[in-house]
PDB file of N, CA and C in Angstrom:
ATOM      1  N   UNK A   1      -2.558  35.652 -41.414  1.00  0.00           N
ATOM      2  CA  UNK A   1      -2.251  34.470 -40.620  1.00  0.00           C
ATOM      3  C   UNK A   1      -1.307  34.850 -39.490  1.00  0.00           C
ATOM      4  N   UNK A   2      -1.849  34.407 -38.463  1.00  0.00           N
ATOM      5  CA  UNK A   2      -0.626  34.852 -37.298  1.00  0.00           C
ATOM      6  C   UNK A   2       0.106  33.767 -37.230  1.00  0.00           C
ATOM      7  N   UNK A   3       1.590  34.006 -36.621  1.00  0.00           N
ATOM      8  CA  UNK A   3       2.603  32.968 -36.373  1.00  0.00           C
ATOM      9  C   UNK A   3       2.562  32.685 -35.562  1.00  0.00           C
ATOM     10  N   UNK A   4       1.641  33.359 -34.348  1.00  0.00           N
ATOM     11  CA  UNK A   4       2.605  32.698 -32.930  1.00  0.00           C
ATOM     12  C   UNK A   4       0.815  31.909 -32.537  1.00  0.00           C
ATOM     13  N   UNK A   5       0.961  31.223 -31.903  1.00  0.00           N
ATOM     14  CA  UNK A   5      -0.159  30.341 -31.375  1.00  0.00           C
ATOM     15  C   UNK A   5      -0.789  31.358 -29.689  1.00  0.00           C
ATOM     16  N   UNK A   6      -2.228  31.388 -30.263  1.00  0.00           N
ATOM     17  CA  UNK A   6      -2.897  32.035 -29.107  1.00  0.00           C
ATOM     18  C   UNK A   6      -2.315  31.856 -27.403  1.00  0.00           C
ATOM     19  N   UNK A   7      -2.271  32.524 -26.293  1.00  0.00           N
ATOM     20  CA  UNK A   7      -2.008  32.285 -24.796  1.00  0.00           C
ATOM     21  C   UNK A   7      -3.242  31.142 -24.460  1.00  0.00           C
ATOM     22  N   UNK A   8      -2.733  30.387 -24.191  1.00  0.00           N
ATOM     23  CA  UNK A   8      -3.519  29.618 -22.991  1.00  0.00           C
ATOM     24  C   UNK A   8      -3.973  28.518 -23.431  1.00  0.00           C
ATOM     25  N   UNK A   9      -2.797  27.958 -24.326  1.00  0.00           N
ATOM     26  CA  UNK A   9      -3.251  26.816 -25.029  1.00  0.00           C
ATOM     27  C   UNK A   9      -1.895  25.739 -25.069  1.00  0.00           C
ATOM     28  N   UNK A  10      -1.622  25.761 -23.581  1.00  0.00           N
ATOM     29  CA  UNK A  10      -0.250  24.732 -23.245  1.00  0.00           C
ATOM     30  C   UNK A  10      -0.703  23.287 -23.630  1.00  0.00           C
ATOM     31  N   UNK A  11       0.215  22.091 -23.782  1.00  0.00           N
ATOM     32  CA  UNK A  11      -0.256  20.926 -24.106  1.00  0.00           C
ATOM     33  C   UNK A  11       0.249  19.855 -23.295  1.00  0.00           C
ATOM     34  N   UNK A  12       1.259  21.142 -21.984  1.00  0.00           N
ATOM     35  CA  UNK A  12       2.122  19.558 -20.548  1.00  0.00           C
ATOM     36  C   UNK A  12       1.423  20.373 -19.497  1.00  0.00           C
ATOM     37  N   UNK A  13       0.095  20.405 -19.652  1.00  0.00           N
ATOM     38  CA  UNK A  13       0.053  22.056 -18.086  1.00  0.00           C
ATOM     39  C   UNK A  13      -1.022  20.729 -17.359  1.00  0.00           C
ATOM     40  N   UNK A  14      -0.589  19.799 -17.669  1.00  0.00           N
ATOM     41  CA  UNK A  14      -1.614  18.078 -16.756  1.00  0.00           C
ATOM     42  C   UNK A  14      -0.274  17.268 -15.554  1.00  0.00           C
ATOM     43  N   UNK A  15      -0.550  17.151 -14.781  1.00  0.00           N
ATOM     44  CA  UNK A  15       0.136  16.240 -13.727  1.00  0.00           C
ATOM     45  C   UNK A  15      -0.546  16.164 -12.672  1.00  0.00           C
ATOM     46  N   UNK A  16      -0.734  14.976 -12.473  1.00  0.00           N
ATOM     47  CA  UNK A  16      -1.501  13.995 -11.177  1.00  0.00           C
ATOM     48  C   UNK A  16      -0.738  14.147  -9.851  1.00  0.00           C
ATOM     49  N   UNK A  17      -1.790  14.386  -9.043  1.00  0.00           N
ATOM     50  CA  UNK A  17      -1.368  13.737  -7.790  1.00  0.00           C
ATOM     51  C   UNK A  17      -0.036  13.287  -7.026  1.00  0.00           C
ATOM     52  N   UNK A  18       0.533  13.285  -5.678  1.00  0.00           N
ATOM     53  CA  UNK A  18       1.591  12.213  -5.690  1.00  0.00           C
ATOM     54  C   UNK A  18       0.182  10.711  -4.954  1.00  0.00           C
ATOM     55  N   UNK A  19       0.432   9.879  -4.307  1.00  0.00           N
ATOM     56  CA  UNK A  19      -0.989   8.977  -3.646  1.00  0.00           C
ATOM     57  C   UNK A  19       0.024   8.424  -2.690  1.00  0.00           C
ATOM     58  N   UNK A  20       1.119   9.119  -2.513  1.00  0.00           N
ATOM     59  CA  UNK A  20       1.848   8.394  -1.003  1.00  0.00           C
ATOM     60  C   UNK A  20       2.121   7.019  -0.341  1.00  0.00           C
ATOM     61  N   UNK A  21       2.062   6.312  -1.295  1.00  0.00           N
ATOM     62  CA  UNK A  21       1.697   4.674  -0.931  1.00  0.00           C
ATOM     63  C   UNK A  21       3.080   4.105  -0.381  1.00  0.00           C
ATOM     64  N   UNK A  22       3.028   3.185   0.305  1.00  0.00           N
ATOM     65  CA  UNK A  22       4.073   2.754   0.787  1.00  0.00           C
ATOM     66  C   UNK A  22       4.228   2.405   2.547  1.00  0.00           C
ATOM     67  N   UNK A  23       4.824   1.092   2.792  1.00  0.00           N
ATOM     68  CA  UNK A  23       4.763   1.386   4.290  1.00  0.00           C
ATOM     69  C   UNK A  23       5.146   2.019   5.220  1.00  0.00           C
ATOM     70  N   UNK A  24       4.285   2.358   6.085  1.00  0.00           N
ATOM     71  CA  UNK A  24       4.214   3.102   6.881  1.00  0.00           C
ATOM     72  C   UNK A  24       5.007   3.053   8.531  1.00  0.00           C
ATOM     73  N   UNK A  25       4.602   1.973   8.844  1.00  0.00           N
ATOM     74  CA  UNK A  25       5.201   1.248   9.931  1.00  0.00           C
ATOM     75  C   UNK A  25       6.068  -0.091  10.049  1.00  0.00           C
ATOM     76  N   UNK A  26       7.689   0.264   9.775  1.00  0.00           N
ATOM     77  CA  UNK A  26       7.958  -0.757   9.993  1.00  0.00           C
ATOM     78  C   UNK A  26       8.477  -1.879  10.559  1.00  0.00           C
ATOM     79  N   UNK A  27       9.087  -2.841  10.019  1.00  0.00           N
ATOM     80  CA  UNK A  27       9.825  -4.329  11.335  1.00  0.00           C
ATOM     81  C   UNK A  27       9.632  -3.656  12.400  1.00  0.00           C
ATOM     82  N   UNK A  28       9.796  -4.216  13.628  1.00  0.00           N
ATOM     83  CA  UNK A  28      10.428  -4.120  14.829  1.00  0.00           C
ATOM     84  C   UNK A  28       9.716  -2.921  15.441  1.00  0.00           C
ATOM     85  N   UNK A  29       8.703  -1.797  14.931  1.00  0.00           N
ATOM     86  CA  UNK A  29       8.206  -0.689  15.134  1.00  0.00           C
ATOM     87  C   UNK A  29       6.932  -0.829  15.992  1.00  0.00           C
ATOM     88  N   UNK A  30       6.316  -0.040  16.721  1.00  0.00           N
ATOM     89  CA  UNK A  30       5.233   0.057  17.648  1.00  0.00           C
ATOM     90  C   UNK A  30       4.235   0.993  16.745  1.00  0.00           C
ATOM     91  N   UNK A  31       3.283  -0.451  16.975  1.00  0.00           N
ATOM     92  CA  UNK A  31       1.861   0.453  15.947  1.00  0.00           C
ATOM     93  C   UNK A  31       0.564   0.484  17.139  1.00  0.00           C
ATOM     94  N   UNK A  32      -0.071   1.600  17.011  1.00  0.00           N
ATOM     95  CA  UNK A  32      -1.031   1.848  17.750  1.00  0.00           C
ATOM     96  C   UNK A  32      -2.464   1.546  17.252  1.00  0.00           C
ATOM     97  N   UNK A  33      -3.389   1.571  17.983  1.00  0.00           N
ATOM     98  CA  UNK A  33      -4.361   0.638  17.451  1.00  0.00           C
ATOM     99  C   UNK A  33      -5.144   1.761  16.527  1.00  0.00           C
ATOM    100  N   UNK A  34      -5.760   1.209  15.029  1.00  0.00           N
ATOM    101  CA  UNK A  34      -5.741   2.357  13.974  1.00  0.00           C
ATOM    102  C   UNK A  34      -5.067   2.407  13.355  1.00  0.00           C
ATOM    103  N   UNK A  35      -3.846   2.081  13.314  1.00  0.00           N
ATOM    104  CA  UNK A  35      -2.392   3.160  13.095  1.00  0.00           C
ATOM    105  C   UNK A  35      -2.353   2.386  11.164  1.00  0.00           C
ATOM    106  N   UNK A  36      -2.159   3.293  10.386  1.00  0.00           N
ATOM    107  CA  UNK A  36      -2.043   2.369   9.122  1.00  0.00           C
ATOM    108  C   UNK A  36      -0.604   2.052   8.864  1.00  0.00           C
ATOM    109  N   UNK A  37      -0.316   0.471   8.849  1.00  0.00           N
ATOM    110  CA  UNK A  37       0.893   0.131   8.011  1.00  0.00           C
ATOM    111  C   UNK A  37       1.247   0.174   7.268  1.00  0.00           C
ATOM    112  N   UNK A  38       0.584  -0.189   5.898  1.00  0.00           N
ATOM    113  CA  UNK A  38       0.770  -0.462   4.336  1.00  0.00           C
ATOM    114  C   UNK A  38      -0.253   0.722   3.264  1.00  0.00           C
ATOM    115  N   UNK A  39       0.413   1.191   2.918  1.00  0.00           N
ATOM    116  CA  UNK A  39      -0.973   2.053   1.933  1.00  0.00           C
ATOM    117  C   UNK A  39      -0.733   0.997   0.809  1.00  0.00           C
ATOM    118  N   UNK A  40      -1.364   0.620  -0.172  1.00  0.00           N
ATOM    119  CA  UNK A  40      -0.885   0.211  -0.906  1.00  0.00           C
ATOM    120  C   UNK A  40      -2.316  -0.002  -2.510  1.00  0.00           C
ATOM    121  N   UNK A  41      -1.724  -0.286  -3.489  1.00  0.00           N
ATOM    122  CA  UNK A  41      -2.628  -0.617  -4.644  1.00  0.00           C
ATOM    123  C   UNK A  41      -2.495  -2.207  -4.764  1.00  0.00           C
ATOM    124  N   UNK A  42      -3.820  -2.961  -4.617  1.00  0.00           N
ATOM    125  CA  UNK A  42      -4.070  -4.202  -5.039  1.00  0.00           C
ATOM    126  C   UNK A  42      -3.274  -4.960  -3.309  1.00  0.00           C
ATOM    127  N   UNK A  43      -3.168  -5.957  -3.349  1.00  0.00           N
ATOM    128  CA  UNK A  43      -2.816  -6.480  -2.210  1.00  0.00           C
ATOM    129  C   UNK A  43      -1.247  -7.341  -2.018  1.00  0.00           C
ATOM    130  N   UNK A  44      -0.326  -6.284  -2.495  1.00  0.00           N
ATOM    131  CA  UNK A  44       0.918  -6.703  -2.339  1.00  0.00           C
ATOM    132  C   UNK A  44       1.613  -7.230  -1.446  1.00  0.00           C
ATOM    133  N   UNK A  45       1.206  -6.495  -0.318  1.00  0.00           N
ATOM    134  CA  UNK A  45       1.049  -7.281   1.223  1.00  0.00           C
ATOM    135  C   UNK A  45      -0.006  -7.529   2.265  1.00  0.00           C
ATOM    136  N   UNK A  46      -0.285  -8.820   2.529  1.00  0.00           N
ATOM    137  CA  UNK A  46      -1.379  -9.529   2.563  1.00  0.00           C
ATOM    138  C   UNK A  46      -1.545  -9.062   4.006  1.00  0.00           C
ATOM    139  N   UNK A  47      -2.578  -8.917   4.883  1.00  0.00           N
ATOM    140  CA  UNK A  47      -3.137  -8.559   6.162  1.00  0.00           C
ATOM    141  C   UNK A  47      -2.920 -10.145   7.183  1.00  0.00           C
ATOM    142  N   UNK A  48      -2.374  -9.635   8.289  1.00  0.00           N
ATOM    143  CA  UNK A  48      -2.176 -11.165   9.533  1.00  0.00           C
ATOM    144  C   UNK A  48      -2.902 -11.030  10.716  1.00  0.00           C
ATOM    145  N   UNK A  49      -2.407 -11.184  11.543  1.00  0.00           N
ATOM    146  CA  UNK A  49      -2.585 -11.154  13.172  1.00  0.00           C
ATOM    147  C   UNK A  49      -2.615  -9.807  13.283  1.00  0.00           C
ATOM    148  N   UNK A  50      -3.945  -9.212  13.700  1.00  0.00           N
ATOM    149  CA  UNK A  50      -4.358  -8.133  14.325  1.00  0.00           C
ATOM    150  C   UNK A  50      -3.925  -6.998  13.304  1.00  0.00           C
ATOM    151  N   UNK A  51      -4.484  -7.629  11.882  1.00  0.00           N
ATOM    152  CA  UNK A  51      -4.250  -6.516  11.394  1.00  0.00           C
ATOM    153  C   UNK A  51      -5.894  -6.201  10.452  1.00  0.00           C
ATOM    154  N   UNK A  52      -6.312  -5.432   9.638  1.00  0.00           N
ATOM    155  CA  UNK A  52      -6.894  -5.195   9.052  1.00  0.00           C
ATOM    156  C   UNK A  52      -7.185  -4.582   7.366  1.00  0.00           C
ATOM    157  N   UNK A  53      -7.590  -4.939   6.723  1.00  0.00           N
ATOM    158  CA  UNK A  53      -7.574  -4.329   5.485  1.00  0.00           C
ATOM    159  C   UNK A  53      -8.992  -3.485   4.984  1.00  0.00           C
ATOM    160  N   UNK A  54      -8.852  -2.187   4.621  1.00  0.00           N
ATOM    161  CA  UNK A  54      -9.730  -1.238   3.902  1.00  0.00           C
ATOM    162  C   UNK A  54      -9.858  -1.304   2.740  1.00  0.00           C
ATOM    163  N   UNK A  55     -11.172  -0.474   2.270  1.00  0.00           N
ATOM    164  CA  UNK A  55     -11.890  -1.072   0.750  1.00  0.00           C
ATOM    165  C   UNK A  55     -10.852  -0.699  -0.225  1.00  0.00           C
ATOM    166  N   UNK A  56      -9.969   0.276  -0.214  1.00  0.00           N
ATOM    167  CA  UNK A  56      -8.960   0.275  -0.353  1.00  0.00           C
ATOM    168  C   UNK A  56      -6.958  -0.527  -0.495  1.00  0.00           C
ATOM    169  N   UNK A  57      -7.753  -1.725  -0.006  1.00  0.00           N
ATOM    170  CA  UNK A  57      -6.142  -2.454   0.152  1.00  0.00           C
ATOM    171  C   UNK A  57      -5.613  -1.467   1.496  1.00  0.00           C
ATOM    172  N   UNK A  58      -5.463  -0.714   1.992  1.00  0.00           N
ATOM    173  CA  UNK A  58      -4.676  -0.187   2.924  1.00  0.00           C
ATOM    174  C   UNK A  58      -4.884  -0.976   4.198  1.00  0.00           C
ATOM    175  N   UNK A  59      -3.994  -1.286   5.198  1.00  0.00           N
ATOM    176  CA  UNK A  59      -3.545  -2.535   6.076  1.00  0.00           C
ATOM    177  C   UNK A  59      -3.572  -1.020   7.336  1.00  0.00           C
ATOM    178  N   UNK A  60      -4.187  -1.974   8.454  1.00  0.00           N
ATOM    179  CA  UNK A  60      -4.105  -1.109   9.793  1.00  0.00           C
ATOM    180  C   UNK A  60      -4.165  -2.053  11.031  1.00  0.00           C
ATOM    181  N   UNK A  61      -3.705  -1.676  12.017  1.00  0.00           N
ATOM    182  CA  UNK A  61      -3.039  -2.368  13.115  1.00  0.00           C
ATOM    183  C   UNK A  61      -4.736  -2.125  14.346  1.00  0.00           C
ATOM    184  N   UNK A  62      -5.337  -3.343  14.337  1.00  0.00           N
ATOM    185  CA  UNK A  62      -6.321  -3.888  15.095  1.00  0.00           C
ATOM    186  C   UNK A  62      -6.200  -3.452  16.942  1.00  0.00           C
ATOM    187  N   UNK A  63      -4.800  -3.607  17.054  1.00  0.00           N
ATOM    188  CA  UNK A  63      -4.704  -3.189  18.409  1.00  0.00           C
ATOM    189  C   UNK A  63      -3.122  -3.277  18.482  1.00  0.00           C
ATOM    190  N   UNK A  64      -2.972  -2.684  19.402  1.00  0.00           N
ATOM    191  CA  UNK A  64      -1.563  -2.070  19.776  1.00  0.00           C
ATOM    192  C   UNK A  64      -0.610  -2.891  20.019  1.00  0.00           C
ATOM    193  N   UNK A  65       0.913  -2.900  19.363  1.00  0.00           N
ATOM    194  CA  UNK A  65       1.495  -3.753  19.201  1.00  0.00           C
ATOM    195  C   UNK A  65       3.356  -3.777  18.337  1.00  0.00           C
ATOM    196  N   UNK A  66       3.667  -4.653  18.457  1.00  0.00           N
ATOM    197  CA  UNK A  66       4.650  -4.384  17.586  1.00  0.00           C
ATOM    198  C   UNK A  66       4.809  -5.433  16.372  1.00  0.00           C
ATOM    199  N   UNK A  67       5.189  -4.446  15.021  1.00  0.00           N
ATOM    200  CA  UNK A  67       4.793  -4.660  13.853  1.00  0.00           C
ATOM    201  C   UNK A  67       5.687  -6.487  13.700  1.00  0.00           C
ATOM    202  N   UNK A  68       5.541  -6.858  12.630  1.00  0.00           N
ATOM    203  CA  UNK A  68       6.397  -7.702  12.158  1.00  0.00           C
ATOM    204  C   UNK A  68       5.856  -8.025  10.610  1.00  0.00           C
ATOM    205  N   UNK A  69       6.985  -8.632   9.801  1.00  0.00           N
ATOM    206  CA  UNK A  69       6.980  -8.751   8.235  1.00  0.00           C
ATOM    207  C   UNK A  69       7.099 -10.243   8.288  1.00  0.00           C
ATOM    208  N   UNK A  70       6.553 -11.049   7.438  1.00  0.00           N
ATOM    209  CA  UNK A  70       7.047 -12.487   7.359  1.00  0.00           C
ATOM    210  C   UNK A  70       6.208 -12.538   5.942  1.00  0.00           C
ATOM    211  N   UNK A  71       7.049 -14.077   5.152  1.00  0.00           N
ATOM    212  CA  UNK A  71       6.762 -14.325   4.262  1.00  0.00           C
ATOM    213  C   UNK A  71       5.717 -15.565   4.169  1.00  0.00           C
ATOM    214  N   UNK A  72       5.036 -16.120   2.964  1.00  0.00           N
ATOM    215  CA  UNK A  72       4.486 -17.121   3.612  1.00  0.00           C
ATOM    216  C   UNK A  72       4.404 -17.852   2.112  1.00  0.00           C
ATOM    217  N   UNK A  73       4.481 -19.142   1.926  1.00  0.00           N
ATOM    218  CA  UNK A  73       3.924 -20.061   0.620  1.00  0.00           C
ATOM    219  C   UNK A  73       2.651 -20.162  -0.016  1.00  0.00           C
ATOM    220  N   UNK A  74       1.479 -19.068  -0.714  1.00  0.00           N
ATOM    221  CA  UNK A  74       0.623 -20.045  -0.916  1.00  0.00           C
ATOM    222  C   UNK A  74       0.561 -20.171  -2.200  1.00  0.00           C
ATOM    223  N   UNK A  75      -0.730 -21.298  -2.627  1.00  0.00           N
ATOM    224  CA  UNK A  75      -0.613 -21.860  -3.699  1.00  0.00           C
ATOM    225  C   UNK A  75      -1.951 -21.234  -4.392  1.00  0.00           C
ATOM    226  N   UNK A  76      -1.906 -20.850  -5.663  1.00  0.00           N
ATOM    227  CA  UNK A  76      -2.824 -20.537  -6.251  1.00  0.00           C
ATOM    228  C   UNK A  76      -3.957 -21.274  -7.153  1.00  0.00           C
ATOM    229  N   UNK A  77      -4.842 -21.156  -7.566  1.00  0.00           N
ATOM    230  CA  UNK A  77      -5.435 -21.746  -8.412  1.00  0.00           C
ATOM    231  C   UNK A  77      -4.929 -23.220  -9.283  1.00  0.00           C
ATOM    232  N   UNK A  78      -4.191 -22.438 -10.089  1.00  0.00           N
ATOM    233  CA  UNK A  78      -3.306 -23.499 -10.676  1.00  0.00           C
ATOM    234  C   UNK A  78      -2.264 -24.321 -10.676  1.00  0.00           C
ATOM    235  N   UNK A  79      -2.144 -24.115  -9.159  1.00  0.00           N
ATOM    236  CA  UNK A  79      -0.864 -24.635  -8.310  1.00  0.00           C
ATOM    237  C   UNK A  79       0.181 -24.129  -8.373  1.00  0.00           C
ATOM    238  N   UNK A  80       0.289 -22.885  -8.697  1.00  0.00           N
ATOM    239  CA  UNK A  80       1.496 -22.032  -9.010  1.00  0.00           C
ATOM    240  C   UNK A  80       1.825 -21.947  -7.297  1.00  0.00           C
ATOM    241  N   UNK A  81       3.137 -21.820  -6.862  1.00  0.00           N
ATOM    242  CA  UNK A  81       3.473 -21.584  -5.533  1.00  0.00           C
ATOM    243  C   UNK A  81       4.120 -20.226  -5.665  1.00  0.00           C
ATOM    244  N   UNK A  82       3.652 -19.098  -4.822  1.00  0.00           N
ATOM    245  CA  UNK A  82       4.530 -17.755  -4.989  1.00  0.00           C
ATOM    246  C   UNK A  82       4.723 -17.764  -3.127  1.00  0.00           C
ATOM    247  N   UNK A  83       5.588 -16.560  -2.866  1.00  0.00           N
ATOM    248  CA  UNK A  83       6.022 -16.055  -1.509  1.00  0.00           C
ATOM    249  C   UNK A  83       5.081 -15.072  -1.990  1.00  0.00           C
ATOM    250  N   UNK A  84       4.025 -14.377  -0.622  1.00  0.00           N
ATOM    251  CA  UNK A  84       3.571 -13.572  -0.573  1.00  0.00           C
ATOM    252  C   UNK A  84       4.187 -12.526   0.769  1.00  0.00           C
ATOM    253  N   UNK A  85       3.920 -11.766   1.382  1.00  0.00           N
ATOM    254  CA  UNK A  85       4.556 -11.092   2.121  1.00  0.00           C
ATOM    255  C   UNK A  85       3.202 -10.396   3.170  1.00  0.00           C
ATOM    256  N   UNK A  86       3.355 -11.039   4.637  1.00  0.00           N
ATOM    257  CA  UNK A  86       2.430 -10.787   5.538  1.00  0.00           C
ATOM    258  C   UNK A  86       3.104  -9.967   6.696  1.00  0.00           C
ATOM    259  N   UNK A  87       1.884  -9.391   7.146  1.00  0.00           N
ATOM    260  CA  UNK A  87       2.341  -8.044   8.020  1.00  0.00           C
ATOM    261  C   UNK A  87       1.503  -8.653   9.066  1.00  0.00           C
ATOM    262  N   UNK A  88       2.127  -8.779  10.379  1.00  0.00           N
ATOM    263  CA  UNK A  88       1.146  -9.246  11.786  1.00  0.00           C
ATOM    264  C   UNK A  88       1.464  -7.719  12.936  1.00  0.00           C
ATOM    265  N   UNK A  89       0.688  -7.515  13.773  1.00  0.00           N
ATOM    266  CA  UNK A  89       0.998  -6.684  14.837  1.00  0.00           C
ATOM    267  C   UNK A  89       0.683  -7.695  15.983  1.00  0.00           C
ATOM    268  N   UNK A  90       1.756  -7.545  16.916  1.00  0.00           N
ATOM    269  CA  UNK A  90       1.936  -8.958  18.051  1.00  0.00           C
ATOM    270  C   UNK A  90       2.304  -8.269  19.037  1.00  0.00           C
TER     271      UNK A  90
END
């Protein structure tokens, strides 16, 4: 019986990706047309004025401009009221 355990049989030798998410362009900032604002998973921040969203959730600036953040009320299904958080290029 051997004691020591065969080479090449690690059991932490797995780690993912980093996926970089996060915004990109922000308040008060100059986005070019293309330019991506938001990477993001699921739709944490919702797409406005001249902006766009990919099959992806990721948010991009329609035409050239400067960014802005605002919040907004809506109501859901069940009348739940949340703040959602909208990104416009103006």
């Amino acid at each position: 019986m051997a004691t020591k355990k065969s080479a090449g049989a690690s059991k932490n030798g797995r780690d993912s990706q980093p996926k970089y998410l996060g915004v990109k362009i922000g308040h008060g900032e100059v986005a070019f047309h293309g330019a991506v604002l938001v990477r993001q998973r699921g739709t944490d921040v919702m797409p406005g004025k001249n902006v766009g969203m990919g099959r992806d959730h990721t948010l991009y600036a329609l035409k050239e401009g400067k960014v802005e953040f605002k919040k907004k009320r809506k109501i859901h299904f069940d009348n739940s009221v949340v703040m959602k958080k909208i990104v416009h290029v103006i």
